[in-house]
C-alpha atoms as a PDB file:
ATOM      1  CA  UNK A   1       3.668 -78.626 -39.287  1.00  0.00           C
ATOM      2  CA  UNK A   2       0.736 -79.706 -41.291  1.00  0.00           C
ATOM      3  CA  UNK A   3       0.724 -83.093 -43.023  1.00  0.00           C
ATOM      4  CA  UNK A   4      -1.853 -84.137 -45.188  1.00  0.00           C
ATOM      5  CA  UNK A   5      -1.798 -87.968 -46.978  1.00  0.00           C
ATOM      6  CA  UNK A   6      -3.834 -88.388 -50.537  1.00  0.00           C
ATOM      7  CA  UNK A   7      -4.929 -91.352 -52.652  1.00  0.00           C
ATOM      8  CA  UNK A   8      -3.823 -91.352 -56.302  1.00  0.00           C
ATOM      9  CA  UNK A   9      -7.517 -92.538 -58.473  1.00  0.00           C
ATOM     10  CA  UNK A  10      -8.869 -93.714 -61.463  1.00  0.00           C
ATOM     11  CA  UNK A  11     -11.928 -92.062 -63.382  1.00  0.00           C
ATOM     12  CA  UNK A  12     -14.488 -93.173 -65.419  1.00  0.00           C
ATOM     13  CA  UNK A  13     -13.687 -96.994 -64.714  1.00  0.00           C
ATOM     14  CA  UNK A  14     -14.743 -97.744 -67.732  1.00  0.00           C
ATOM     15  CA  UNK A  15     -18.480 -96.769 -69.324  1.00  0.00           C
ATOM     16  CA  UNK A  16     -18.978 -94.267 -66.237  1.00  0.00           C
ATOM     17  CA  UNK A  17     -17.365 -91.223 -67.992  1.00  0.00           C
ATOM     18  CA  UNK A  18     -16.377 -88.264 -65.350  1.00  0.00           C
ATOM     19  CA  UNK A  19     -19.552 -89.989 -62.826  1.00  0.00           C
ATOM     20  CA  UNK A  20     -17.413 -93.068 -61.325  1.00  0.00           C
ATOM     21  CA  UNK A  21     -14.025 -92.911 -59.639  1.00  0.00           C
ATOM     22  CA  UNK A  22     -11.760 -94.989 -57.606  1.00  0.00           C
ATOM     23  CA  UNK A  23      -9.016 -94.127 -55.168  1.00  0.00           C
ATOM     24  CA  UNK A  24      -6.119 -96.377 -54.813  1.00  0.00           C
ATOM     25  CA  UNK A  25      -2.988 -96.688 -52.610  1.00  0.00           C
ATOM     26  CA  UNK A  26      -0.765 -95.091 -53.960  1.00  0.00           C
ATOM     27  CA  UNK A  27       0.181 -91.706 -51.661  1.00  0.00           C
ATOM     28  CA  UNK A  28       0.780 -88.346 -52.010  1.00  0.00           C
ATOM     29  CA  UNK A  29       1.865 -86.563 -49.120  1.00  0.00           C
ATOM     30  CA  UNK A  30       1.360 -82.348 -48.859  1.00  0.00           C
ATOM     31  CA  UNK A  31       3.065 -80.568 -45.873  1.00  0.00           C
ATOM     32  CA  UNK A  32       2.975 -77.152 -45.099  1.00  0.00           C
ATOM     33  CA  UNK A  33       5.780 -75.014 -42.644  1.00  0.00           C
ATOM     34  CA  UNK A  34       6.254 -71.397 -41.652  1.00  0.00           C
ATOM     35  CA  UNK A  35       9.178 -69.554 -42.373  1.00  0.00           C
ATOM     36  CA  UNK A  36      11.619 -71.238 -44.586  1.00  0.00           C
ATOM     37  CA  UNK A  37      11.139 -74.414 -42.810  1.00  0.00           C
ATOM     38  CA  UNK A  38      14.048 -75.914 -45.780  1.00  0.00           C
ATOM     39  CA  UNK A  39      15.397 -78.416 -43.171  1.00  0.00           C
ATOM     40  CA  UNK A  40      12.317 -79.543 -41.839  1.00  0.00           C
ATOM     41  CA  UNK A  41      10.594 -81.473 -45.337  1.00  0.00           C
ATOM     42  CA  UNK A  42      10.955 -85.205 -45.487  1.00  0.00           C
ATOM     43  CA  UNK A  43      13.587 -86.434 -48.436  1.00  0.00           C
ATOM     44  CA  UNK A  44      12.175 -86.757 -51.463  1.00  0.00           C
ATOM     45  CA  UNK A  45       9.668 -83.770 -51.089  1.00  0.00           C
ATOM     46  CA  UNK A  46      10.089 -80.535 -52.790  1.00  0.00           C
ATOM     47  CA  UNK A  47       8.778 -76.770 -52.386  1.00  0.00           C
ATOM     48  CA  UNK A  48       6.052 -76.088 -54.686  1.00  0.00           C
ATOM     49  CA  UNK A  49       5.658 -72.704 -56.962  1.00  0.00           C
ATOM     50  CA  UNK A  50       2.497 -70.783 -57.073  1.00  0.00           C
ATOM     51  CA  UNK A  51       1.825 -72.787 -60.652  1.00  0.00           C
ATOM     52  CA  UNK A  52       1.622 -76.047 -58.689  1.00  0.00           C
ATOM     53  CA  UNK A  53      -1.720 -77.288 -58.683  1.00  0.00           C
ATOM     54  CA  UNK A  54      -1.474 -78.076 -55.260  1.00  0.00           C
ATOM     55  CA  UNK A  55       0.148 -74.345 -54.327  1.00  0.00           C
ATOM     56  CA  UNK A  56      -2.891 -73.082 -56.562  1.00  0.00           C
ATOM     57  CA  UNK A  57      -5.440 -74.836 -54.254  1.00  0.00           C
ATOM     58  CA  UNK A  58      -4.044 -74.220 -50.815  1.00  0.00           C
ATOM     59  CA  UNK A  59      -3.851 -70.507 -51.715  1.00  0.00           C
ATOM     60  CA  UNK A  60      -7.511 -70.600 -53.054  1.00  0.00           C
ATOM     61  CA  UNK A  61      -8.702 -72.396 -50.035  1.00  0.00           C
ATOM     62  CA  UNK A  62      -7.008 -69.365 -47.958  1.00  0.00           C
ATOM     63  CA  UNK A  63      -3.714 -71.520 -47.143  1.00  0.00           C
ATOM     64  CA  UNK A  64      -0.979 -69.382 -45.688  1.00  0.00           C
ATOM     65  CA  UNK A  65       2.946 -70.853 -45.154  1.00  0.00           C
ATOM     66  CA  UNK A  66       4.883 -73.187 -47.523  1.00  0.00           C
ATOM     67  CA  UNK A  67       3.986 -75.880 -49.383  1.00  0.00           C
ATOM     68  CA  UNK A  68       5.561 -78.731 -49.958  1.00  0.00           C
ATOM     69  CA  UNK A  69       4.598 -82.212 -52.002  1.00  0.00           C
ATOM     70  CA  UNK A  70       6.261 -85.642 -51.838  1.00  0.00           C
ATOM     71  CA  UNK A  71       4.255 -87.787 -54.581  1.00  0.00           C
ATOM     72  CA  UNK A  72       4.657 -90.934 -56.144  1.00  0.00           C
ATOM     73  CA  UNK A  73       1.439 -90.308 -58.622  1.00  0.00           C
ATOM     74  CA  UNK A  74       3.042 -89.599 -61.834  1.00  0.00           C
ATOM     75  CA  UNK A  75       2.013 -86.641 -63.892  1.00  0.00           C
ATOM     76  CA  UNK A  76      -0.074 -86.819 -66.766  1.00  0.00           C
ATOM     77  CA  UNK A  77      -0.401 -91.121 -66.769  1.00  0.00           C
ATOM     78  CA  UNK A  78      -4.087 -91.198 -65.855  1.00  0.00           C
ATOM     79  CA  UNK A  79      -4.155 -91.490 -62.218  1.00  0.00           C
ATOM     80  CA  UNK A  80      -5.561 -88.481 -60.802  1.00  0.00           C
ATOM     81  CA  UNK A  81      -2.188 -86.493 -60.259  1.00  0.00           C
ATOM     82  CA  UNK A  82      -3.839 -82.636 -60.382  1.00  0.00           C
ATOM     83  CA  UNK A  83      -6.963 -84.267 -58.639  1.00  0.00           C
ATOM     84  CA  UNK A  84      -4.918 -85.126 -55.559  1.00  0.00           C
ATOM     85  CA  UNK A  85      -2.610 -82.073 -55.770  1.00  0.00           C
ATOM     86  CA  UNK A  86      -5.949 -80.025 -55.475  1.00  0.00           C
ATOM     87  CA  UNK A  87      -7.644 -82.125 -53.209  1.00  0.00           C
ATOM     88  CA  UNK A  88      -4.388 -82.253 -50.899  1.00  0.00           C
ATOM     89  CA  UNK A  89      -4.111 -78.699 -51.202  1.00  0.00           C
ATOM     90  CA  UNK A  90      -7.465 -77.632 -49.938  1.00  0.00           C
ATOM     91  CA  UNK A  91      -7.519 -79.778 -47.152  1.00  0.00           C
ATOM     92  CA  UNK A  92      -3.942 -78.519 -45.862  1.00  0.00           C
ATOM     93  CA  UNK A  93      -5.440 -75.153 -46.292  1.00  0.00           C
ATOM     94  CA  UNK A  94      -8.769 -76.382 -44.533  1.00  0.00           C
ATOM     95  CA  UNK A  95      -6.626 -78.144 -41.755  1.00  0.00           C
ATOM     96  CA  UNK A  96      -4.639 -74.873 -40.988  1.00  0.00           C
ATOM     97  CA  UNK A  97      -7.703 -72.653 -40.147  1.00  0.00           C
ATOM     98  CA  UNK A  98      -9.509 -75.508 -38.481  1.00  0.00           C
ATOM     99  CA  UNK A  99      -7.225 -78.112 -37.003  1.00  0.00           C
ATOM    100  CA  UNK A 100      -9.661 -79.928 -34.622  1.00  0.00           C
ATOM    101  CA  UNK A 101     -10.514 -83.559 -34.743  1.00  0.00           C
ATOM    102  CA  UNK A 102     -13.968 -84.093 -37.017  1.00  0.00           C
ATOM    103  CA  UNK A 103     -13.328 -80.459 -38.713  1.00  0.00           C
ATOM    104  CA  UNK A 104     -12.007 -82.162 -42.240  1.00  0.00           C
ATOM    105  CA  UNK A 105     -15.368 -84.224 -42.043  1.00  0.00           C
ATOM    106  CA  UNK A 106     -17.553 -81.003 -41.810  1.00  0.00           C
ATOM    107  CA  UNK A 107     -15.745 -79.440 -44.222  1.00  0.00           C
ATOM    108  CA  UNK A 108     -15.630 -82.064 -47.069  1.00  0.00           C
ATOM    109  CA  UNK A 109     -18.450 -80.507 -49.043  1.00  0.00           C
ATOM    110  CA  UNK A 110     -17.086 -77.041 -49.735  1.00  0.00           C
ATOM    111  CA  UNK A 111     -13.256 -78.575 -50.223  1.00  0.00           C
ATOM    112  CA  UNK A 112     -15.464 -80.664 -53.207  1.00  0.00           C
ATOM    113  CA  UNK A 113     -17.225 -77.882 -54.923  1.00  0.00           C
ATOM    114  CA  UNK A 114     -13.916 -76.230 -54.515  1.00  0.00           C
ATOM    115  CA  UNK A 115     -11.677 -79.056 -55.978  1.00  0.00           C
ATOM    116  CA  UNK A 116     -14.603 -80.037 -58.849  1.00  0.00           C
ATOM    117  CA  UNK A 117     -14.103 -75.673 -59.590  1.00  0.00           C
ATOM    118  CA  UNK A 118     -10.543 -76.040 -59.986  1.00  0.00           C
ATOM    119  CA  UNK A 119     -10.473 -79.484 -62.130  1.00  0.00           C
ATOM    120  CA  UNK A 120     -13.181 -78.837 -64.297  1.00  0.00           C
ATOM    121  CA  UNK A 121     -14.368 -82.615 -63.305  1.00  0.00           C
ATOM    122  CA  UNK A 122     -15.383 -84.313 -60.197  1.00  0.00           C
ATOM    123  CA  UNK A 123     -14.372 -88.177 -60.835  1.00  0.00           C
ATOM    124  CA  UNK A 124     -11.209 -87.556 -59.758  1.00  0.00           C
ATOM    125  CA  UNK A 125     -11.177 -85.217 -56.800  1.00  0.00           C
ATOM    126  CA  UNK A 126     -14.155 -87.357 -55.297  1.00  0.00           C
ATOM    127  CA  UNK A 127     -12.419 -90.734 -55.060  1.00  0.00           C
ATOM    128  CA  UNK A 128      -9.512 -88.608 -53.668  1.00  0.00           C
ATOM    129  CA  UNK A 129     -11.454 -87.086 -51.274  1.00  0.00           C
ATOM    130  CA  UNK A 130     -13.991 -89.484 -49.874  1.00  0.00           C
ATOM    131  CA  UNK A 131     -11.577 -92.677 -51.021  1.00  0.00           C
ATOM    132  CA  UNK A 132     -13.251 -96.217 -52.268  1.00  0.00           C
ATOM    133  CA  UNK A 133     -15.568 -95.651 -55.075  1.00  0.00           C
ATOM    134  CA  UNK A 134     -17.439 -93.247 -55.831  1.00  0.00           C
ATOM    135  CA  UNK A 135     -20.295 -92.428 -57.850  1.00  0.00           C
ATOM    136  CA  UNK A 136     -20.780 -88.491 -58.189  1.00  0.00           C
ATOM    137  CA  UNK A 137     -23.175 -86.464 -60.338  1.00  0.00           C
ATOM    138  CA  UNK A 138     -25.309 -83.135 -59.411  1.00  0.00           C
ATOM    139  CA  UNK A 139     -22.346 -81.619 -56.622  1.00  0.00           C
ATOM    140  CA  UNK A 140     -23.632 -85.102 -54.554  1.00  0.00           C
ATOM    141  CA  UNK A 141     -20.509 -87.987 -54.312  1.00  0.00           C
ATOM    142  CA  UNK A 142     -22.096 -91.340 -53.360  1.00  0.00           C
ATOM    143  CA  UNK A 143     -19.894 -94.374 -51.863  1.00  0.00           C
ATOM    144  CA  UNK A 144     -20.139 -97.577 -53.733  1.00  0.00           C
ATOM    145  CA  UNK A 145     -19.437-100.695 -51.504  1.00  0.00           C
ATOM    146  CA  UNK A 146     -18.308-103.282 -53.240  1.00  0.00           C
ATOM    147  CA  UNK A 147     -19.008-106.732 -51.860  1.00  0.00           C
ATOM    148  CA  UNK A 148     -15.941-108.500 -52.453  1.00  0.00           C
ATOM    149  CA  UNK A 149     -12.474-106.702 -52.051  1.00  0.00           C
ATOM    150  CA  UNK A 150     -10.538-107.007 -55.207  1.00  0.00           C
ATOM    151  CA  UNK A 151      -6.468-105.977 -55.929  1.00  0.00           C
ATOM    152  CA  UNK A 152      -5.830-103.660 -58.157  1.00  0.00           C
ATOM    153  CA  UNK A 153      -3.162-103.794 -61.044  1.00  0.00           C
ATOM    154  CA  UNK A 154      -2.108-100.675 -63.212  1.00  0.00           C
ATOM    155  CA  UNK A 155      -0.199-100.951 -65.947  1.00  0.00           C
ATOM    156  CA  UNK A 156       1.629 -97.628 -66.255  1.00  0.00           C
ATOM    157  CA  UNK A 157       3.942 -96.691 -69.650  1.00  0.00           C
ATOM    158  CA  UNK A 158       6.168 -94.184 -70.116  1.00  0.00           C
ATOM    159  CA  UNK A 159       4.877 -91.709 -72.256  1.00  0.00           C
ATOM    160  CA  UNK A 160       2.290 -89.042 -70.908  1.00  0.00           C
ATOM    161  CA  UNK A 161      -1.294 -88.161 -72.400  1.00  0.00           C
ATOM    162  CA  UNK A 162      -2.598 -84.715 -72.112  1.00  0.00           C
ATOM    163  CA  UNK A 163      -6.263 -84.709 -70.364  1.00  0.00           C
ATOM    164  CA  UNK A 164      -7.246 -81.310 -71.984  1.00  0.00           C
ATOM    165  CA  UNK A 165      -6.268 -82.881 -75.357  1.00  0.00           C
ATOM    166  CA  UNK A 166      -8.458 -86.066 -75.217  1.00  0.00           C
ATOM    167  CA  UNK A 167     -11.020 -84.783 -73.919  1.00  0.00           C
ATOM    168  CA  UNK A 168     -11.106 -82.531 -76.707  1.00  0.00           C
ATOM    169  CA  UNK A 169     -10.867 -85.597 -79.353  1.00  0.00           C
ATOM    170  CA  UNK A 170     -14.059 -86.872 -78.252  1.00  0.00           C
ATOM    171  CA  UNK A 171     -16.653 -87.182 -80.458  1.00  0.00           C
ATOM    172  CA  UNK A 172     -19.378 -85.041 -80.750  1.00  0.00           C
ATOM    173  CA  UNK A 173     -22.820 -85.656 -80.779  1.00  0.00           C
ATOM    174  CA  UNK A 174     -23.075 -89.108 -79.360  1.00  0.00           C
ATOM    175  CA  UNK A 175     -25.249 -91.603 -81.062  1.00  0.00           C
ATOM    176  CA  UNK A 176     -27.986 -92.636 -79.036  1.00  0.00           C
ATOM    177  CA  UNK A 177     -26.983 -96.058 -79.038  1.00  0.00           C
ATOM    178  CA  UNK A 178     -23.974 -95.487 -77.826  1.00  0.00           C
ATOM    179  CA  UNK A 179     -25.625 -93.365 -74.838  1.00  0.00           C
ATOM    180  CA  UNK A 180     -28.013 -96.101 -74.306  1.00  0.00           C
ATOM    181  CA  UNK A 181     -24.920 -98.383 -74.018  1.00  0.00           C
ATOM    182  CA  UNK A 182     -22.774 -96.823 -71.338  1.00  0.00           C
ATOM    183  CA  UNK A 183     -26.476 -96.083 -69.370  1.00  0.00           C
ATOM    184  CA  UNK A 184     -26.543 -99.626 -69.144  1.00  0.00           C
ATOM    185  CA  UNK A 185     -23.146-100.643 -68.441  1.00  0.00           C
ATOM    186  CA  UNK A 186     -22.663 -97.765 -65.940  1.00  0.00           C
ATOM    187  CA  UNK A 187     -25.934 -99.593 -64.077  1.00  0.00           C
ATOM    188  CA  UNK A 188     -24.667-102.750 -64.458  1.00  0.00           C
ATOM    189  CA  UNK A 189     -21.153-101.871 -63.200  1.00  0.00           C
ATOM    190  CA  UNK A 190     -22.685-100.862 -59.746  1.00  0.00           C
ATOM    191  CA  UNK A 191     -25.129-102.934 -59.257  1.00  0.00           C
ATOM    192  CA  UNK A 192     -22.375-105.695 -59.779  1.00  0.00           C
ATOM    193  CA  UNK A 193     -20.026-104.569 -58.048  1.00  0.00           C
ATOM    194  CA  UNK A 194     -22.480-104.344 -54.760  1.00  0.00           C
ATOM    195  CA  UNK A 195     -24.099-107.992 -55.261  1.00  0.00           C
ATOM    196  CA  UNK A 196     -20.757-109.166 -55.880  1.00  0.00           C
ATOM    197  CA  UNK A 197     -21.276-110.526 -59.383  1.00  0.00           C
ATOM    198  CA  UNK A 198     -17.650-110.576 -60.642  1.00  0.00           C
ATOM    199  CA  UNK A 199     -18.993-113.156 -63.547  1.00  0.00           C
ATOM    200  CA  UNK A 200     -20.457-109.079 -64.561  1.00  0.00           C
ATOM    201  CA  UNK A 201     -18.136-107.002 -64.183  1.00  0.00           C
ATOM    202  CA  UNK A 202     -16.092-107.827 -67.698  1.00  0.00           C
ATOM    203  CA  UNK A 203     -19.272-106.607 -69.863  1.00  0.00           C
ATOM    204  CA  UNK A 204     -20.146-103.755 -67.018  1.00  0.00           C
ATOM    205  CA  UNK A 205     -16.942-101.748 -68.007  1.00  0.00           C
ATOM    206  CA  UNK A 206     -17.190-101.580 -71.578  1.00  0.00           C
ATOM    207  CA  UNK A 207     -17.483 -98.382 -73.532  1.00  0.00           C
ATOM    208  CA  UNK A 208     -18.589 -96.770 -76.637  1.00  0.00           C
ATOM    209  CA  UNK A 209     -18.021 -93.243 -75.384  1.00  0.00           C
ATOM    210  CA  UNK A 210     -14.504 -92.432 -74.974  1.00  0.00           C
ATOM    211  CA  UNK A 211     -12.013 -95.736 -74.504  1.00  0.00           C
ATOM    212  CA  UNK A 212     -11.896 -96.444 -78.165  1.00  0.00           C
ATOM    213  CA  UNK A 213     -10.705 -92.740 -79.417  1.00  0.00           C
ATOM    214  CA  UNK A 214      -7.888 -92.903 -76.350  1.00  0.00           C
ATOM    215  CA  UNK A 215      -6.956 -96.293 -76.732  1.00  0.00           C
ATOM    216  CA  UNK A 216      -6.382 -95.183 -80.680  1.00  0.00           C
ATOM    217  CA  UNK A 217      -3.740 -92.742 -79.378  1.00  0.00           C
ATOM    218  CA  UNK A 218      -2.364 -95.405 -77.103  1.00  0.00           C
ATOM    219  CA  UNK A 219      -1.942 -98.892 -78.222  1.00  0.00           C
ATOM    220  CA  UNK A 220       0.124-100.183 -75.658  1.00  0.00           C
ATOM    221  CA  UNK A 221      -2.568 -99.602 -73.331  1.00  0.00           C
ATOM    222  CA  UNK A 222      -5.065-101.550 -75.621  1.00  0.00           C
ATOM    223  CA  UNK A 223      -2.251-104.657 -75.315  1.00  0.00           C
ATOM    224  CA  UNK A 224      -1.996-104.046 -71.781  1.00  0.00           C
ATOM    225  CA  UNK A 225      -5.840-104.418 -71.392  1.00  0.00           C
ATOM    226  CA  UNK A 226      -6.170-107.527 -73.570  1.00  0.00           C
ATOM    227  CA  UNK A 227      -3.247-109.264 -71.919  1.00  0.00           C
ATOM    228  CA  UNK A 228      -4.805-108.447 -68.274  1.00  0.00           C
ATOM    229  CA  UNK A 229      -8.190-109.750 -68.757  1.00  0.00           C
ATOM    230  CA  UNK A 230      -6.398-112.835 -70.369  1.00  0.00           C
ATOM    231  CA  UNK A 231      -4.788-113.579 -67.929  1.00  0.00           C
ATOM    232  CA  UNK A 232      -7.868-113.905 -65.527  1.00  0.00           C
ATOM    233  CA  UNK A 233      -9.008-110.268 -64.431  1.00  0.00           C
ATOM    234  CA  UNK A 234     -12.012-109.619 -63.447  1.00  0.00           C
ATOM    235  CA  UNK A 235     -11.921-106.327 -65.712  1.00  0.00           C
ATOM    236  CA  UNK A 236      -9.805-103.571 -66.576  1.00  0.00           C
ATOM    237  CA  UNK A 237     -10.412-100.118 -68.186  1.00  0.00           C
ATOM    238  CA  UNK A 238      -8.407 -97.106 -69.750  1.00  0.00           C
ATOM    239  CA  UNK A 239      -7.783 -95.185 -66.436  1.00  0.00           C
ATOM    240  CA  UNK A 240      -8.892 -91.180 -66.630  1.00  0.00           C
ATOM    241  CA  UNK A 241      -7.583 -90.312 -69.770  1.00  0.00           C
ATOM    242  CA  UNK A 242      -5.200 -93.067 -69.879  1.00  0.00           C
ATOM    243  CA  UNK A 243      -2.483 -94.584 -70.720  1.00  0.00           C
ATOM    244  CA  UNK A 244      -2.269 -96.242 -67.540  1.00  0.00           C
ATOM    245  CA  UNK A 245      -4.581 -99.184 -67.444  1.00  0.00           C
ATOM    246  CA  UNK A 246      -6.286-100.504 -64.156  1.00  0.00           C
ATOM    247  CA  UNK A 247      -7.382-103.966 -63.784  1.00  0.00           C
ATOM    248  CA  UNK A 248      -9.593-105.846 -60.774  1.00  0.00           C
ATOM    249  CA  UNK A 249      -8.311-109.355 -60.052  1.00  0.00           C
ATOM    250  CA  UNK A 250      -8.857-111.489 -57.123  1.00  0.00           C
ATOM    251  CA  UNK A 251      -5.943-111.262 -54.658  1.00  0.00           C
ATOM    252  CA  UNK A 252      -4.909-114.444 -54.861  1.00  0.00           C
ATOM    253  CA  UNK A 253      -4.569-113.608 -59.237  1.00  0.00           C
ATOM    254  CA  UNK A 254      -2.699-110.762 -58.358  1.00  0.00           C
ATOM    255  CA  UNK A 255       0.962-111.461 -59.121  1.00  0.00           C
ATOM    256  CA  UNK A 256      -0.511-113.450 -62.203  1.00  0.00           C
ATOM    257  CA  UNK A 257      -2.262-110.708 -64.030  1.00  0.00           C
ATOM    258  CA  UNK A 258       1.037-108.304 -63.087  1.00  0.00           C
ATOM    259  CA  UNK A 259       3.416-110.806 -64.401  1.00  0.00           C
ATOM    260  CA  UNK A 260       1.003-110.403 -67.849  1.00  0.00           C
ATOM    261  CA  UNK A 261       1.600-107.030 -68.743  1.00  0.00           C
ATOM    262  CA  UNK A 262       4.240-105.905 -71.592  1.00  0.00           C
ATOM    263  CA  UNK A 263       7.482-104.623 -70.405  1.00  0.00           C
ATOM    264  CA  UNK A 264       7.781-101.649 -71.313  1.00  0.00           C
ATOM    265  CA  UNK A 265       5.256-100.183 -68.280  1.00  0.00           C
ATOM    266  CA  UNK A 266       5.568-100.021 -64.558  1.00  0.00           C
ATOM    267  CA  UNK A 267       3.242-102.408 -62.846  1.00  0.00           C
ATOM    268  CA  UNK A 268       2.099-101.783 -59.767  1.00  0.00           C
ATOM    269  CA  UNK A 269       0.204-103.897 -57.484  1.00  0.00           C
ATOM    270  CA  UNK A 270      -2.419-102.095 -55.244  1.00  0.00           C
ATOM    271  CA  UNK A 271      -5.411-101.952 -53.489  1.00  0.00           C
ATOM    272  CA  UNK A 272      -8.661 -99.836 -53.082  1.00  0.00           C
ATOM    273  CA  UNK A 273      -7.798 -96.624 -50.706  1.00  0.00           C
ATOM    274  CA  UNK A 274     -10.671 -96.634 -48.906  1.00  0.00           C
ATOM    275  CA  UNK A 275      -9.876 -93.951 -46.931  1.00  0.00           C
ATOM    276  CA  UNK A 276     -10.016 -90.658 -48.919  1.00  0.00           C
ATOM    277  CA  UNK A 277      -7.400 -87.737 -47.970  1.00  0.00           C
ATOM    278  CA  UNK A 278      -6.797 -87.193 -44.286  1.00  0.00           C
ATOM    279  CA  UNK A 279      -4.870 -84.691 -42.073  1.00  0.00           C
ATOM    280  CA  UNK A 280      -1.812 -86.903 -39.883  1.00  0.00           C
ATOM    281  CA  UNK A 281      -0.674 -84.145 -38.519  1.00  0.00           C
ATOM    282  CA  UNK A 282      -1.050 -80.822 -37.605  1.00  0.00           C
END
C-alpha cells in the first residue's frame, strides 16, 4: 500500500497575497490499495469519490487503485485543505509509477505546476509541498529560513468561508498606495524573518489588500487577532481566506497566547512543518 503524509498551510501570511505560504503540523494522511482493500485503511480514514479533490488529483496525475484520506485539516477554515488533498494526491499518484527512494524529489516540479493547475493558486500547494515557508511567484517556489524557530497558534471557529467567494469580494483596481504598501511589507516580512528581527515582524504582516474585506465578513477572527498579538505574539494574520487566524509566538509564549483566544474556536498549538509532503510507504 501507498502512504503519503501532508502538511496542512497558511497563505498569504499576511501582506504576501497568494506569493508566501507556510506549512504547519497538522497531517493529512492519503493511502491508496488495490482491489477493495475495505479492511486494510487505518480508523478514521474514509474512501474518497471521484469529486474529492484528492481523488481528482491522483487520477490527473495517472493514479490507478483506491484512494483513501484520513485528515484532520478542516474544510473550508483557511488552512490549505484542497491544497493538501491535491498535493497528497499527486504525489500518491507520482509514488505509484515511481516508487524509488529520491523519485518524489525529481518529480516535485511537475507535481507543482500540476497542483498550482488544479488550485488556481500556488501559496498553498507550495508550503504543502516543499514544507517551511515559502515564497513562490513565476512557477519558481523559494524556501525562506527563518532564523529563529517560532510556535505557531491558530485560532480556528466554527463557521466555514468560501475561498472562491472572497476572493471574488476583493476590490478591484488597487490603489497604488496600497500596492506600494504590501511591496514593502511583503520585503520586510522576509527579510525579517531571515535576520531574525521579531521586533519587525508585527508591522511586516500588515495589509491593505485583502485582510480588511475578509476580516469584515469575519469578526471573530479580527478579535482573535487583536487578543493574540496582546497577549505577546510576535504577529498573526488572517490565514488563506480565513477565518482561522495564525499567530507566531516564542515557544516559551505559547500556552499564553492560546489561553488568549475567545472560546468559541479551536486552538491549536503547532509548529512549522518543515518537511513538505512525503511518501512513508509504498
Amino acid at each position: 500500500m501507498t502512504l503519503v503524509r501532508v502538511p496542512a498551510s497558511s497563505a498569504n501570511l499576511g501582506p504576501g497575497f497568494d506569493a508566501l505560504g507556510m506549512a504547519v503540523s497538522l497531517y493529512a494522511e492519503l493511502g491508496v490499495v488495490d482491489g477493495s482493500g475495505e479492511l486494510d485503511i487505518p480508523d478514521r480514514a474514509r474512501f474518497v469519490d471521484e469529486h474529492h479533490p484528492a481523488d481528482v488529483a491522483f487520477r490527473r496525475g495517472g493514479g490507478e487503485g483506491r484512494l483513501w484520506v484520513r485528515s484532520p485539516i478542516p474544510s473550508g477554515r483557511g488552512l490549505g485543505f484542497s491544497g493538501a488533498m491535491r498535493v497528497g494526491g499527486l504525489v500518491a499518484a507520482a509514488a505509484r509509477r515511481s516508487p524509488e527512494a529520491g523519485a518524489l524529489v525529481a518529480a516535485r516540479p511537475a507535481i507543482f505546476e500540476l497542483a498550482v493547475e488544479l488550485e488556481g493558486h500556488a501559496d498553498n500547494a507550495a508550503a504543502s509541498l516543499y514544507g517551511g515557508i515559502v515564497a513562490t511567484a513565476a512557477g519558481r517556489v523559494v524556501p525562506i529560513r527563518p532564523a529563529v524557530v517560532p510556535a505557531v497558534v491558530a485560532w480556528v471557529p466554527g463557521f466555514e468561508t468560501s475561498t472562491q467567494r472572497s476572493r471574488g469580494a476583493l476590490g478591484e483596481p488597487v490603489p497604488f498606495a496600497d500596492a506600494v504598501f504590501n511591496v514593502g511589507r511583503t520585503a520586510l516580512l522576509v527579510a525579517a524573518l531571515v535576520a531574525g528581527d521579531v521586533d519587525a515582524l508585527r508591522d511586516a504582516t500588515a495589509d491593505r489588500l485583502h485582510q480588511d474585506r475578509r476580516f469584515a465578513a469575519a469578526g471573530p477572527s479580527r478579535q482573535a487577532l487583536a487578543n493574540g498579538l496582546e497577549a505577546g505574539a510576535w504577529c498573526g494574520w488572517l490565514s488563506g481566506s480565513g477565518p482561522t487566524v495564525c499567530l507566531l509566538c516564542a515557544p516559551a509564549d505559547l500556552d499564553v497566547v492560546g489561553a488568549a483566544l475567545p472560546s468559541d474556536g479551536v486552538v491549536k498549538l503547532l509548529e512549522i512543518a518543515a518537511e513538505g509532503a512525503t511518501v512513508v510507504a509504498g
